[in-house]
PDB file of N, CA and C in Angstrom:
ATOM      1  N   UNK A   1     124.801 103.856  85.056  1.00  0.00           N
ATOM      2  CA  UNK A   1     123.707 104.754  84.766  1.00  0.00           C
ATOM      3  C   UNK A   1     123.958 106.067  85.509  1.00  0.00           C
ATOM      4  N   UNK A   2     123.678 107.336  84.800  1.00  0.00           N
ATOM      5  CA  UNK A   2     124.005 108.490  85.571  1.00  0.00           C
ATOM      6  C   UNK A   2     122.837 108.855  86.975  1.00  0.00           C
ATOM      7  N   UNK A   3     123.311 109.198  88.063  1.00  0.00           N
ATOM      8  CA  UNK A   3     122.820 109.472  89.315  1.00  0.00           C
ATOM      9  C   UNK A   3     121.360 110.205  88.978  1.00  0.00           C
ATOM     10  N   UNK A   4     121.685 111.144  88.257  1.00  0.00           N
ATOM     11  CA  UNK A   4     120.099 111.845  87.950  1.00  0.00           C
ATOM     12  C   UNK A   4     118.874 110.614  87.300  1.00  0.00           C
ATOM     13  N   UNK A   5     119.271 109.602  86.607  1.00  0.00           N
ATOM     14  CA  UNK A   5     118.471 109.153  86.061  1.00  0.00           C
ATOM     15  C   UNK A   5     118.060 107.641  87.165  1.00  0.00           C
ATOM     16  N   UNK A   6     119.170 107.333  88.236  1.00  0.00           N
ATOM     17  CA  UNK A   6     118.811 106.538  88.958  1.00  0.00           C
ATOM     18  C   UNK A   6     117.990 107.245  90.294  1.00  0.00           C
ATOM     19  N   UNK A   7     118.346 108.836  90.511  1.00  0.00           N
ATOM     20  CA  UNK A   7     117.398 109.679  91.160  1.00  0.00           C
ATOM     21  C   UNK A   7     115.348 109.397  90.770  1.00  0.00           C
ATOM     22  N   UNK A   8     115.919 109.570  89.043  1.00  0.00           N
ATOM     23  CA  UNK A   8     114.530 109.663  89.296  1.00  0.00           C
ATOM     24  C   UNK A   8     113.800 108.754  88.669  1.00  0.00           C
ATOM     25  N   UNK A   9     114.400 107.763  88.043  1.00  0.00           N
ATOM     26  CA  UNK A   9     113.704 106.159  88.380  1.00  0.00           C
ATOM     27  C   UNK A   9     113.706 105.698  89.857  1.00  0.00           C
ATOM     28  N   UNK A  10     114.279 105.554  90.712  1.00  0.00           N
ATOM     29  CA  UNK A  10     113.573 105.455  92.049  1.00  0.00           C
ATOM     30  C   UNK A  10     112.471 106.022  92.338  1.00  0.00           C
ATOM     31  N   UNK A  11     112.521 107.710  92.072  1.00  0.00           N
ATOM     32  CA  UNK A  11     110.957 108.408  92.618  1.00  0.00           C
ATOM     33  C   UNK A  11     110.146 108.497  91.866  1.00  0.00           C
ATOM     34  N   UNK A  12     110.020 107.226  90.583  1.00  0.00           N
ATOM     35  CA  UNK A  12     109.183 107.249  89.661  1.00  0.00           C
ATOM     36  C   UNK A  12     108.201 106.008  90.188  1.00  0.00           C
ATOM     37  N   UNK A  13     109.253 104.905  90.606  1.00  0.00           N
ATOM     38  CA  UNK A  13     108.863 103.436  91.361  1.00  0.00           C
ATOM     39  C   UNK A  13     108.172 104.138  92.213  1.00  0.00           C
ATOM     40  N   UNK A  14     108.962 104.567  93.138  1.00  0.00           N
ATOM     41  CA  UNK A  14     108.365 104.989  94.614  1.00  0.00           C
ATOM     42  C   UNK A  14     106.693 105.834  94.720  1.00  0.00           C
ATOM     43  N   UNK A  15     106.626 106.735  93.674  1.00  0.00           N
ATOM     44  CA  UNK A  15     105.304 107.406  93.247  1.00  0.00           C
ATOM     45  C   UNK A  15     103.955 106.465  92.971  1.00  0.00           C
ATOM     46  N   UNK A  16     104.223 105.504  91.784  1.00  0.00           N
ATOM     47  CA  UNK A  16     103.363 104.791  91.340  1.00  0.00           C
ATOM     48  C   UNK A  16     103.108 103.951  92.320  1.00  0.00           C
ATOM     49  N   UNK A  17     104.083 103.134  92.880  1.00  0.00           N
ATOM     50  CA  UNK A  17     103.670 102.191  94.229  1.00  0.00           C
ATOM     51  C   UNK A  17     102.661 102.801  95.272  1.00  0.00           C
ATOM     52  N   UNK A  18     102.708 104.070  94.783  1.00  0.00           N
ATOM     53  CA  UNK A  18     101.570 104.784  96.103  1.00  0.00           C
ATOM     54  C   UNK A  18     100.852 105.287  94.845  1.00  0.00           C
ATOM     55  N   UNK A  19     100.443 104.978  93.950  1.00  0.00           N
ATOM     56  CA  UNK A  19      99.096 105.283  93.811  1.00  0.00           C
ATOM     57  C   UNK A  19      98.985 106.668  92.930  1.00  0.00           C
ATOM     58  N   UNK A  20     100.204 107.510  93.325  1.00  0.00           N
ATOM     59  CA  UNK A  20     100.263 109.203  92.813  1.00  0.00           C
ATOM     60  C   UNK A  20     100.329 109.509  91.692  1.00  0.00           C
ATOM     61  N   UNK A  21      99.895 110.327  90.844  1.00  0.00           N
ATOM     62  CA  UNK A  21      99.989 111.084  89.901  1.00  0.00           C
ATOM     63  C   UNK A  21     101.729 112.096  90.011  1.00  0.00           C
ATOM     64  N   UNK A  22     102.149 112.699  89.381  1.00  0.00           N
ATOM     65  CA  UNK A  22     102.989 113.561  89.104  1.00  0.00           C
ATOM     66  C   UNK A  22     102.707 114.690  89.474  1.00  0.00           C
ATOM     67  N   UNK A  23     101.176 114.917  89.541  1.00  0.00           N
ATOM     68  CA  UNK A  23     100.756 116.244  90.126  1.00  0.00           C
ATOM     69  C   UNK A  23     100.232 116.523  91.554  1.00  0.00           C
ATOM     70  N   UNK A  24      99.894 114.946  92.078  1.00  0.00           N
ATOM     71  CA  UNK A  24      99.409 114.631  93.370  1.00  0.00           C
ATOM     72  C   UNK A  24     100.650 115.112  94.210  1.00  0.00           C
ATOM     73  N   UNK A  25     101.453 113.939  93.677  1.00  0.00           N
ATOM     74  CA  UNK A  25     103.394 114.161  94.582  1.00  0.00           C
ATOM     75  C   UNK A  25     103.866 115.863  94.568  1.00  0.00           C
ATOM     76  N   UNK A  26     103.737 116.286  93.536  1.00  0.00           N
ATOM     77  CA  UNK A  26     104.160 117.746  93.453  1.00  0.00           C
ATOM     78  C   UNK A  26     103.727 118.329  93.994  1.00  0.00           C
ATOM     79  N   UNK A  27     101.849 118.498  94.188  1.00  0.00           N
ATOM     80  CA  UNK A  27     101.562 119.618  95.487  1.00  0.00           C
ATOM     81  C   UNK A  27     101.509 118.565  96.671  1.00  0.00           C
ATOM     82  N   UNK A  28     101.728 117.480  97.283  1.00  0.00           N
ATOM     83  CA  UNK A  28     102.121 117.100  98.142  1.00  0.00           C
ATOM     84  C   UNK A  28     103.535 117.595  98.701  1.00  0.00           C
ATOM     85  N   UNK A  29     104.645 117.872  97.974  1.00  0.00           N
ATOM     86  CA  UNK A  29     105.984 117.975  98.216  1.00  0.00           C
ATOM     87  C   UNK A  29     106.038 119.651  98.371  1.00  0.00           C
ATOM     88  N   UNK A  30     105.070 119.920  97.267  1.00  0.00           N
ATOM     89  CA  UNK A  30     105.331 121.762  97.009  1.00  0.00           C
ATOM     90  C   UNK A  30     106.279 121.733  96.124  1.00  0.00           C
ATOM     91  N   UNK A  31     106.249 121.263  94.908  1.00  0.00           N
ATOM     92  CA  UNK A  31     107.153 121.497  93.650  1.00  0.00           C
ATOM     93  C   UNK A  31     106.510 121.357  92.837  1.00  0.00           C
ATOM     94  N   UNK A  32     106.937 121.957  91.574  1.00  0.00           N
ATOM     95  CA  UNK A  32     106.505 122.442  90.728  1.00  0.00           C
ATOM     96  C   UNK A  32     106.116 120.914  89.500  1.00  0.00           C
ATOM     97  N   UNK A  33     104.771 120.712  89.351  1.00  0.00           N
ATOM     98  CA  UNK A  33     104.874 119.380  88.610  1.00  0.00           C
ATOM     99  C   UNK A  33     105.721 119.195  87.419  1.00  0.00           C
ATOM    100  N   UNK A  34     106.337 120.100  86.629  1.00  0.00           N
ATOM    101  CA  UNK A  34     106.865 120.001  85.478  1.00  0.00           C
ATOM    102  C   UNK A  34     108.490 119.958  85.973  1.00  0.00           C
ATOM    103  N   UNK A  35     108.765 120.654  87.043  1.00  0.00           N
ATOM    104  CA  UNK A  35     110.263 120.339  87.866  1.00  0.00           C
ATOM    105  C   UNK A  35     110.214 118.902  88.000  1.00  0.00           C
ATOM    106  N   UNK A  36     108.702 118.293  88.576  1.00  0.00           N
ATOM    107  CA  UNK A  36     109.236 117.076  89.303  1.00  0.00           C
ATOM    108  C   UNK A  36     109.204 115.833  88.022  1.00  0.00           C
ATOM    109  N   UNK A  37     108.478 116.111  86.805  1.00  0.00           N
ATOM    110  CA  UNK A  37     108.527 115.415  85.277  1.00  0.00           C
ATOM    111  C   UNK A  37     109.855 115.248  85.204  1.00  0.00           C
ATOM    112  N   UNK A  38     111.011 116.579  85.352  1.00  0.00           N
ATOM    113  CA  UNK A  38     111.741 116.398  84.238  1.00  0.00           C
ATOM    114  C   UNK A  38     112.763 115.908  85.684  1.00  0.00           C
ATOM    115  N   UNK A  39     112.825 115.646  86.515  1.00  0.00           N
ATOM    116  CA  UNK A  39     113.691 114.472  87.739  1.00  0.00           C
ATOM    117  C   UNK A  39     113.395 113.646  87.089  1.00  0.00           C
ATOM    118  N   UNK A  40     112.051 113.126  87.492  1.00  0.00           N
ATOM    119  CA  UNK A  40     111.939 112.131  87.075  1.00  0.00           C
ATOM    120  C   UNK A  40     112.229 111.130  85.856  1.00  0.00           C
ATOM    121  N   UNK A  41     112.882 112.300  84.946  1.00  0.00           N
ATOM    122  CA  UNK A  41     113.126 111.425  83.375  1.00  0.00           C
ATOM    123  C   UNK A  41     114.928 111.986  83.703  1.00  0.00           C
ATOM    124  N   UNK A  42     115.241 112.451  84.247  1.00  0.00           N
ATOM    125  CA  UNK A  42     116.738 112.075  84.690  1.00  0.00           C
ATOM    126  C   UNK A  42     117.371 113.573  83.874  1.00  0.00           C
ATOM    127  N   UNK A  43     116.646 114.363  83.162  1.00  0.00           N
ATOM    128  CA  UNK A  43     116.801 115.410  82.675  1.00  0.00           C
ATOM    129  C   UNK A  43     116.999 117.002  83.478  1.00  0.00           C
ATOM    130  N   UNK A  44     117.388 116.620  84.599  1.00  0.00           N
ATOM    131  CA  UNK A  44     116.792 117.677  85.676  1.00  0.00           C
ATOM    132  C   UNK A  44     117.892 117.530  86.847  1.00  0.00           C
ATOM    133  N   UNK A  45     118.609 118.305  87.598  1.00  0.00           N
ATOM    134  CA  UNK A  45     119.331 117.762  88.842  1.00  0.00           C
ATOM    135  C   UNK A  45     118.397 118.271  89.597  1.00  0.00           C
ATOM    136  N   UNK A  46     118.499 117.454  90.615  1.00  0.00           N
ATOM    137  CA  UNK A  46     117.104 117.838  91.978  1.00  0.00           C
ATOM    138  C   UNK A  46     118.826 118.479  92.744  1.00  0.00           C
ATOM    139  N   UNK A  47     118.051 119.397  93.800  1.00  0.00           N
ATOM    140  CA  UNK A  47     119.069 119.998  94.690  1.00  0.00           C
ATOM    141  C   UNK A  47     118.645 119.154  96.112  1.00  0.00           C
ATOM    142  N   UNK A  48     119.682 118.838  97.003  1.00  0.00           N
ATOM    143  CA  UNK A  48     118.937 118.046  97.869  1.00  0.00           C
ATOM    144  C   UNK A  48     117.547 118.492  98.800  1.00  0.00           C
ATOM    145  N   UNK A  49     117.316 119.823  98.978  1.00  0.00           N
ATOM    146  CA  UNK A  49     116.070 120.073  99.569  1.00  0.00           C
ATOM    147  C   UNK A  49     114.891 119.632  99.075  1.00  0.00           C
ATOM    148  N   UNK A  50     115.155 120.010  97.662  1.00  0.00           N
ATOM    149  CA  UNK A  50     113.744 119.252  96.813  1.00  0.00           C
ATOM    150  C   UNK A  50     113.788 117.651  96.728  1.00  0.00           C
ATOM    151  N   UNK A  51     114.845 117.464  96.630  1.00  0.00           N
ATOM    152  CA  UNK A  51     114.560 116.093  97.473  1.00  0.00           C
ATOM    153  C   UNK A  51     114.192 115.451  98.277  1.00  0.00           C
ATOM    154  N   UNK A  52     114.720 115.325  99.768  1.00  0.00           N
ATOM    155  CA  UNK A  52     114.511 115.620 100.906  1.00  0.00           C
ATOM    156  C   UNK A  52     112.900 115.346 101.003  1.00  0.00           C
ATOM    157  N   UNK A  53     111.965 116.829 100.539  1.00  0.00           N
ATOM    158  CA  UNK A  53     110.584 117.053 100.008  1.00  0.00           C
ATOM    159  C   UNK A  53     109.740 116.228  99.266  1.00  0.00           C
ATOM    160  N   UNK A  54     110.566 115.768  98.532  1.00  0.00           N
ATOM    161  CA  UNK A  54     109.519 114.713  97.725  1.00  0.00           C
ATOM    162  C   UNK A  54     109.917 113.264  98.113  1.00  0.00           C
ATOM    163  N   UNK A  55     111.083 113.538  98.856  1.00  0.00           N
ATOM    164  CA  UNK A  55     111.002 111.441  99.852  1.00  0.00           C
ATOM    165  C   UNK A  55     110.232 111.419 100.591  1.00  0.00           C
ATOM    166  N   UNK A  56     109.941 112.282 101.128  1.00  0.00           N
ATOM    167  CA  UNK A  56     109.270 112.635 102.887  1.00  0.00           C
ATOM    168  C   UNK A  56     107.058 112.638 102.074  1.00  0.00           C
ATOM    169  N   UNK A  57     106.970 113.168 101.147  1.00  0.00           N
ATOM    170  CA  UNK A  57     105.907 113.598 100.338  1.00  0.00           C
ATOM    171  C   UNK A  57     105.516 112.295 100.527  1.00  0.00           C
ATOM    172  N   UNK A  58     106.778 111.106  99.890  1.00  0.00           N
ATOM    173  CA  UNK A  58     106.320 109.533  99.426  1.00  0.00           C
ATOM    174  C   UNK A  58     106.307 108.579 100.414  1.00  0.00           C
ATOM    175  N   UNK A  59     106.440 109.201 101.499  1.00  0.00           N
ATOM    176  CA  UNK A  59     106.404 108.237 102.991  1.00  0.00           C
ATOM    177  C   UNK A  59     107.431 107.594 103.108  1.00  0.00           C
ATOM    178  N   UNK A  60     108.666 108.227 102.675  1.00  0.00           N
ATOM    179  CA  UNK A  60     109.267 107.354 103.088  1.00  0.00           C
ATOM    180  C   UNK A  60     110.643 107.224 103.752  1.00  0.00           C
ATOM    181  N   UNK A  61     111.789 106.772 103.973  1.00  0.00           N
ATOM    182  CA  UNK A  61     112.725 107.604 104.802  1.00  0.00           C
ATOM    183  C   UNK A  61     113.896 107.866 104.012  1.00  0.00           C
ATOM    184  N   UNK A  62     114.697 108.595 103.662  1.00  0.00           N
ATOM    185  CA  UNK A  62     116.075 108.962 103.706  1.00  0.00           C
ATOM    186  C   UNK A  62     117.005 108.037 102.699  1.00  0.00           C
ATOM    187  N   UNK A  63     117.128 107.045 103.991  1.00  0.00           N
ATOM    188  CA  UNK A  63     117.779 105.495 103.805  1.00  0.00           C
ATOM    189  C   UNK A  63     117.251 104.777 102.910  1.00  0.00           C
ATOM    190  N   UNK A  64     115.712 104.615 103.514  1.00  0.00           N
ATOM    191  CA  UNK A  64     114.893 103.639 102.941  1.00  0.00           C
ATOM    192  C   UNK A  64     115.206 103.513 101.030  1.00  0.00           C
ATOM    193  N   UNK A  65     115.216 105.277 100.825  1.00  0.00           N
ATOM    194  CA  UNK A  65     114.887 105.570  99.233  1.00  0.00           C
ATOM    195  C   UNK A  65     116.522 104.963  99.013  1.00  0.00           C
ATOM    196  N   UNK A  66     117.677 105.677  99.144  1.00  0.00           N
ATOM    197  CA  UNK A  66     118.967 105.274  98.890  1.00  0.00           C
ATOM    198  C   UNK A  66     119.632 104.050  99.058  1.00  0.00           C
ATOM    199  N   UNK A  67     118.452 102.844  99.529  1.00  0.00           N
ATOM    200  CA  UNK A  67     118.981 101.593  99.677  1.00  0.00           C
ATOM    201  C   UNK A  67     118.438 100.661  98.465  1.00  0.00           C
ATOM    202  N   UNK A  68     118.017 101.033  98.239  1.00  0.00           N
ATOM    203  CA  UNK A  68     117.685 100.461  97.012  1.00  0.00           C
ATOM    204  C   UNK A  68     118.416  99.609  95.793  1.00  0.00           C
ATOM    205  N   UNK A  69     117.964  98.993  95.495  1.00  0.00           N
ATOM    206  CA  UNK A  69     119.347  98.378  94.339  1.00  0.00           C
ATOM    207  C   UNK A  69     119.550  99.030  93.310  1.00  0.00           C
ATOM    208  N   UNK A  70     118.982 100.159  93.220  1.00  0.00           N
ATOM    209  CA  UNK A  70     120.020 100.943  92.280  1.00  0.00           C
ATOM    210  C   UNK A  70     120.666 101.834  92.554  1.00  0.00           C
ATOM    211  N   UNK A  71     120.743 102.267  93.944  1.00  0.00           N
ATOM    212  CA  UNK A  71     122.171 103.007  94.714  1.00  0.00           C
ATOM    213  C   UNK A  71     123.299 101.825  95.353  1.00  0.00           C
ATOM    214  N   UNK A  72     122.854 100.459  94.903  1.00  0.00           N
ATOM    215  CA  UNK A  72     123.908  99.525  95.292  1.00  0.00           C
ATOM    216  C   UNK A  72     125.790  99.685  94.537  1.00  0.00           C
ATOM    217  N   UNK A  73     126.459 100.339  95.384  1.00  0.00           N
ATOM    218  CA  UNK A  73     128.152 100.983  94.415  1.00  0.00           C
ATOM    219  C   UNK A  73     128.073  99.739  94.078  1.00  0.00           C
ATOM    220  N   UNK A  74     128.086  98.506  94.567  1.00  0.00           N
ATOM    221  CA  UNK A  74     128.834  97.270  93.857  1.00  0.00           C
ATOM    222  C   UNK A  74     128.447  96.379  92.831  1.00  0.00           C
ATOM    223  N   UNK A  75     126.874  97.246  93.136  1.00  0.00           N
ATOM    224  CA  UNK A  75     126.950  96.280  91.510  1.00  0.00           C
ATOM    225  C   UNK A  75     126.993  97.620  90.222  1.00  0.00           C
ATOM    226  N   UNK A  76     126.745  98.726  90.779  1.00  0.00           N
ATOM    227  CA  UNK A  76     127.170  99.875  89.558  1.00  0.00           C
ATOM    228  C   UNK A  76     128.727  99.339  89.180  1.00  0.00           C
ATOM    229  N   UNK A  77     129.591  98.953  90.061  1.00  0.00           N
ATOM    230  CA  UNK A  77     131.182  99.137  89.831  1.00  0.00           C
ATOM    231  C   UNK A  77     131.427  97.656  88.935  1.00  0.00           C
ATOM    232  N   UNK A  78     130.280  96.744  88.933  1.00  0.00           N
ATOM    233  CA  UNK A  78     130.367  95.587  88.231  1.00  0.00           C
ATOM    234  C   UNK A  78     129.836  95.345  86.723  1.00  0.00           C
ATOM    235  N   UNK A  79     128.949  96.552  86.517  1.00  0.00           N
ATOM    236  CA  UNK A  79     128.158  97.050  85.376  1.00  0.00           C
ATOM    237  C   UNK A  79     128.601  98.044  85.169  1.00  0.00           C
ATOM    238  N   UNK A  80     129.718  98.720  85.370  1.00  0.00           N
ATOM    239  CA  UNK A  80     130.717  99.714  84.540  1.00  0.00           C
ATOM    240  C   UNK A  80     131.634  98.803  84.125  1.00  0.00           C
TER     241      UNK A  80
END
């Protein structure tokens, strides 16, 4: 799956698990809600600051977001 779209299926999980709207997270983070739509549908490259911004927005850490099983290389390298 391409990185943008596992970008922003993570901060799609990560949003709803807290409860947020698309527009809540956005002026929480300070981005633009229609920037943070089109991450989120994998249509969009986030630059890492706006990133950064909207992990930190979702409480959460760094790591925490990138550990996830869908930044796992080994099973991407087993499902390519």
């Amino acid at each position: 799956m391409d990185i943008r779209k596992r970008v922003g299926l993570r901060l799609k999980e990560l949003r709803q698990k807290n409860g947020l709207t698309q527009e809540a997270l956005a002026f929480e983070a300070e981005v633009d809600k229609t920037y943070l739509n089109e991450v989120e549908n994998g249509k969009r490259n986030i630059s890492v600051i706006n990133l950064e911004k909207i992990i930190l927005a979702l409480g959460v850490s760094i790591q925490e977001f990138f550990t996830a099983a869908d930044f796992n290389t080994e099973k991407q390298k087993k499902t390519n």
